[in-house]
Protein backbone atom coordinates (compact mmCIF):
# COMPACT_ATOMS: atom_id res chain seq x y z
CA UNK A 1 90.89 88.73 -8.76
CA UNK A 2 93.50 86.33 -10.02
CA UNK A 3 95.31 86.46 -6.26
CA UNK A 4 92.23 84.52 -5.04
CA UNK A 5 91.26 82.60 -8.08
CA UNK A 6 87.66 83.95 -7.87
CA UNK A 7 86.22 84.23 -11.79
CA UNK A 8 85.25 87.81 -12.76
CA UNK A 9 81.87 86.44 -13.53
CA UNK A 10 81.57 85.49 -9.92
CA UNK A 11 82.59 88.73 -8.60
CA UNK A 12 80.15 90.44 -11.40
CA UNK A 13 77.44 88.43 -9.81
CA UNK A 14 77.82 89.11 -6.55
CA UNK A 15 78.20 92.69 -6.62
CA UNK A 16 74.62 93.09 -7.76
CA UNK A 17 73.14 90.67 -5.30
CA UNK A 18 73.01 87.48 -6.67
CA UNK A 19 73.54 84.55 -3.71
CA UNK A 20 76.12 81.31 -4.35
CA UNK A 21 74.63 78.03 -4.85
CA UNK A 22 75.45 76.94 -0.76
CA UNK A 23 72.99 79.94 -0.15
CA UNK A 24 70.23 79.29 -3.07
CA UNK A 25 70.69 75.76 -2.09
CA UNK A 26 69.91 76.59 2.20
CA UNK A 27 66.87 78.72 0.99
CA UNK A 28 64.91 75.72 -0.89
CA UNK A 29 64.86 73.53 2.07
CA UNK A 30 62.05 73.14 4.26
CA UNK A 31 63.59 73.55 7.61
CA UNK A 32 66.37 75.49 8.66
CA UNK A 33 69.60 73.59 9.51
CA UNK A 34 68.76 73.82 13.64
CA UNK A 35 65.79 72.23 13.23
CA UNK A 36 67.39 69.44 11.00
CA UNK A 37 69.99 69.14 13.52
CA UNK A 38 67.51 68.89 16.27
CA UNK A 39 65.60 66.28 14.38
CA UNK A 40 69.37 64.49 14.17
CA UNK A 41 69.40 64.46 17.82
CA UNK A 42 66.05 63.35 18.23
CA UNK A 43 66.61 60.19 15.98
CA UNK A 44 70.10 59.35 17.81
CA UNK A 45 68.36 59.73 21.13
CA UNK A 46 65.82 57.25 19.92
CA UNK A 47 68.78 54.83 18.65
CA UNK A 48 69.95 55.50 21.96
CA UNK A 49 67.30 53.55 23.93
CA UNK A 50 67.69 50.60 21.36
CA UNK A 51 64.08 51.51 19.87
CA UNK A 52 63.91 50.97 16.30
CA UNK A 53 63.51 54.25 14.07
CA UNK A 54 61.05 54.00 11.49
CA UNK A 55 61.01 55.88 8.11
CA UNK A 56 57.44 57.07 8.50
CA UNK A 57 57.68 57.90 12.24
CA UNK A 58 60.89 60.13 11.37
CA UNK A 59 58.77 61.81 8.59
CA UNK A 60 55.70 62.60 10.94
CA UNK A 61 58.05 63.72 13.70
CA UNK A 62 59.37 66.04 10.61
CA UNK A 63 56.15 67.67 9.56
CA UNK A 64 55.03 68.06 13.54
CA UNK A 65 58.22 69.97 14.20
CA UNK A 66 57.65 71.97 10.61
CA UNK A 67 53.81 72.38 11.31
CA UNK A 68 53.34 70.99 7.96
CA UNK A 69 53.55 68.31 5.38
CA UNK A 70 56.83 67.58 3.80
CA UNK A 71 57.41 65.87 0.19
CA UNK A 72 57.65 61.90 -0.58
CA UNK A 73 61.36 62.27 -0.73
CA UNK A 74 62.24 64.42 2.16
CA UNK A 75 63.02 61.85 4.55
CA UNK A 76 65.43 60.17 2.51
CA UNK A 77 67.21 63.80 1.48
CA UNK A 78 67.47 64.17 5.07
CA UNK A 79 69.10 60.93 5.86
CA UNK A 80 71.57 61.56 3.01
CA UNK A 81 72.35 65.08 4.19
CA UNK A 82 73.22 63.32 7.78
CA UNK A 83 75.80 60.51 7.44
CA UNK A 84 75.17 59.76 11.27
CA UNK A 85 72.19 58.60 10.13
CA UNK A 86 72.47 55.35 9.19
CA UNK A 87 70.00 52.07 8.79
CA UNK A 88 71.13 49.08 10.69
CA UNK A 89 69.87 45.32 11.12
CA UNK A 90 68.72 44.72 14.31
CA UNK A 91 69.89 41.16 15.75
CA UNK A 92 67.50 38.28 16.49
CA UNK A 93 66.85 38.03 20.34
CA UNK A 94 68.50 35.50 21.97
CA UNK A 95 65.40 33.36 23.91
CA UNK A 96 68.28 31.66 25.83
CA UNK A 97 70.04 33.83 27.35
CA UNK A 98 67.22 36.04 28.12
CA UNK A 99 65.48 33.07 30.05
CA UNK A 100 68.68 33.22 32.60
CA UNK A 101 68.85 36.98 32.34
CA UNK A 102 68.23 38.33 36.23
CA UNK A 103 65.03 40.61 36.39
CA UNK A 104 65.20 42.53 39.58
CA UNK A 105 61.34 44.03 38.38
CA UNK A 106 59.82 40.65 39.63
CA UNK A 107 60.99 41.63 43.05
CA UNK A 108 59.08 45.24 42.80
């Protein structure tokens, strides 16, 4: 099929049912791509309430979800796969201006 440059091997392979890479590729991983993007969401979410996202707590989140154990290198596969992902220094707290921060809980 030279209109759609597609390789006559390709086209060989496919007719008798062999997949593409993308597909051989989604078949080895552990979890399907909604749970991986529900673990995404879950990490962002924790981001979201400033709480600081550890390696191993993402990994035993992981294997809770997948009601099993995952390899040494999964976690950092996944983070790769998910650029939103991201590791980030957190800041020193500031002592000073928390002491002359207003906290309405004393008043509870």
């Amino acid at each position: 099929m030279e209109a759609y440059s597609v390789a006559h091997s390709t086209l060989g392979h496919r007719l008798h049912g062999c997949s593409s890479w993308q597909e051989a590729a989604q078949r080895r991983l552990k979890m399907t791509s909604g749970e991986e993007e529900a673990i995404e969401e879950w990490c962002l979410t924790v981001a979201s309430w400033c709480m600081p996202l550890r390696v191993k707590m993402l990994h035993n989140m992981s294997e809770q979800l997948l009601w099993g154990a995952l390899g040494k290198e999964w976690t950092k596969d996944f983070i790769d796969r998910y650029p939103k992902l991201q590791s980030a220094w957190s800041k020193q707290f500031d002592f000073k201006r928390a002491a002359c921060s207003y906290n309405c809980y004393d008043r509870l």
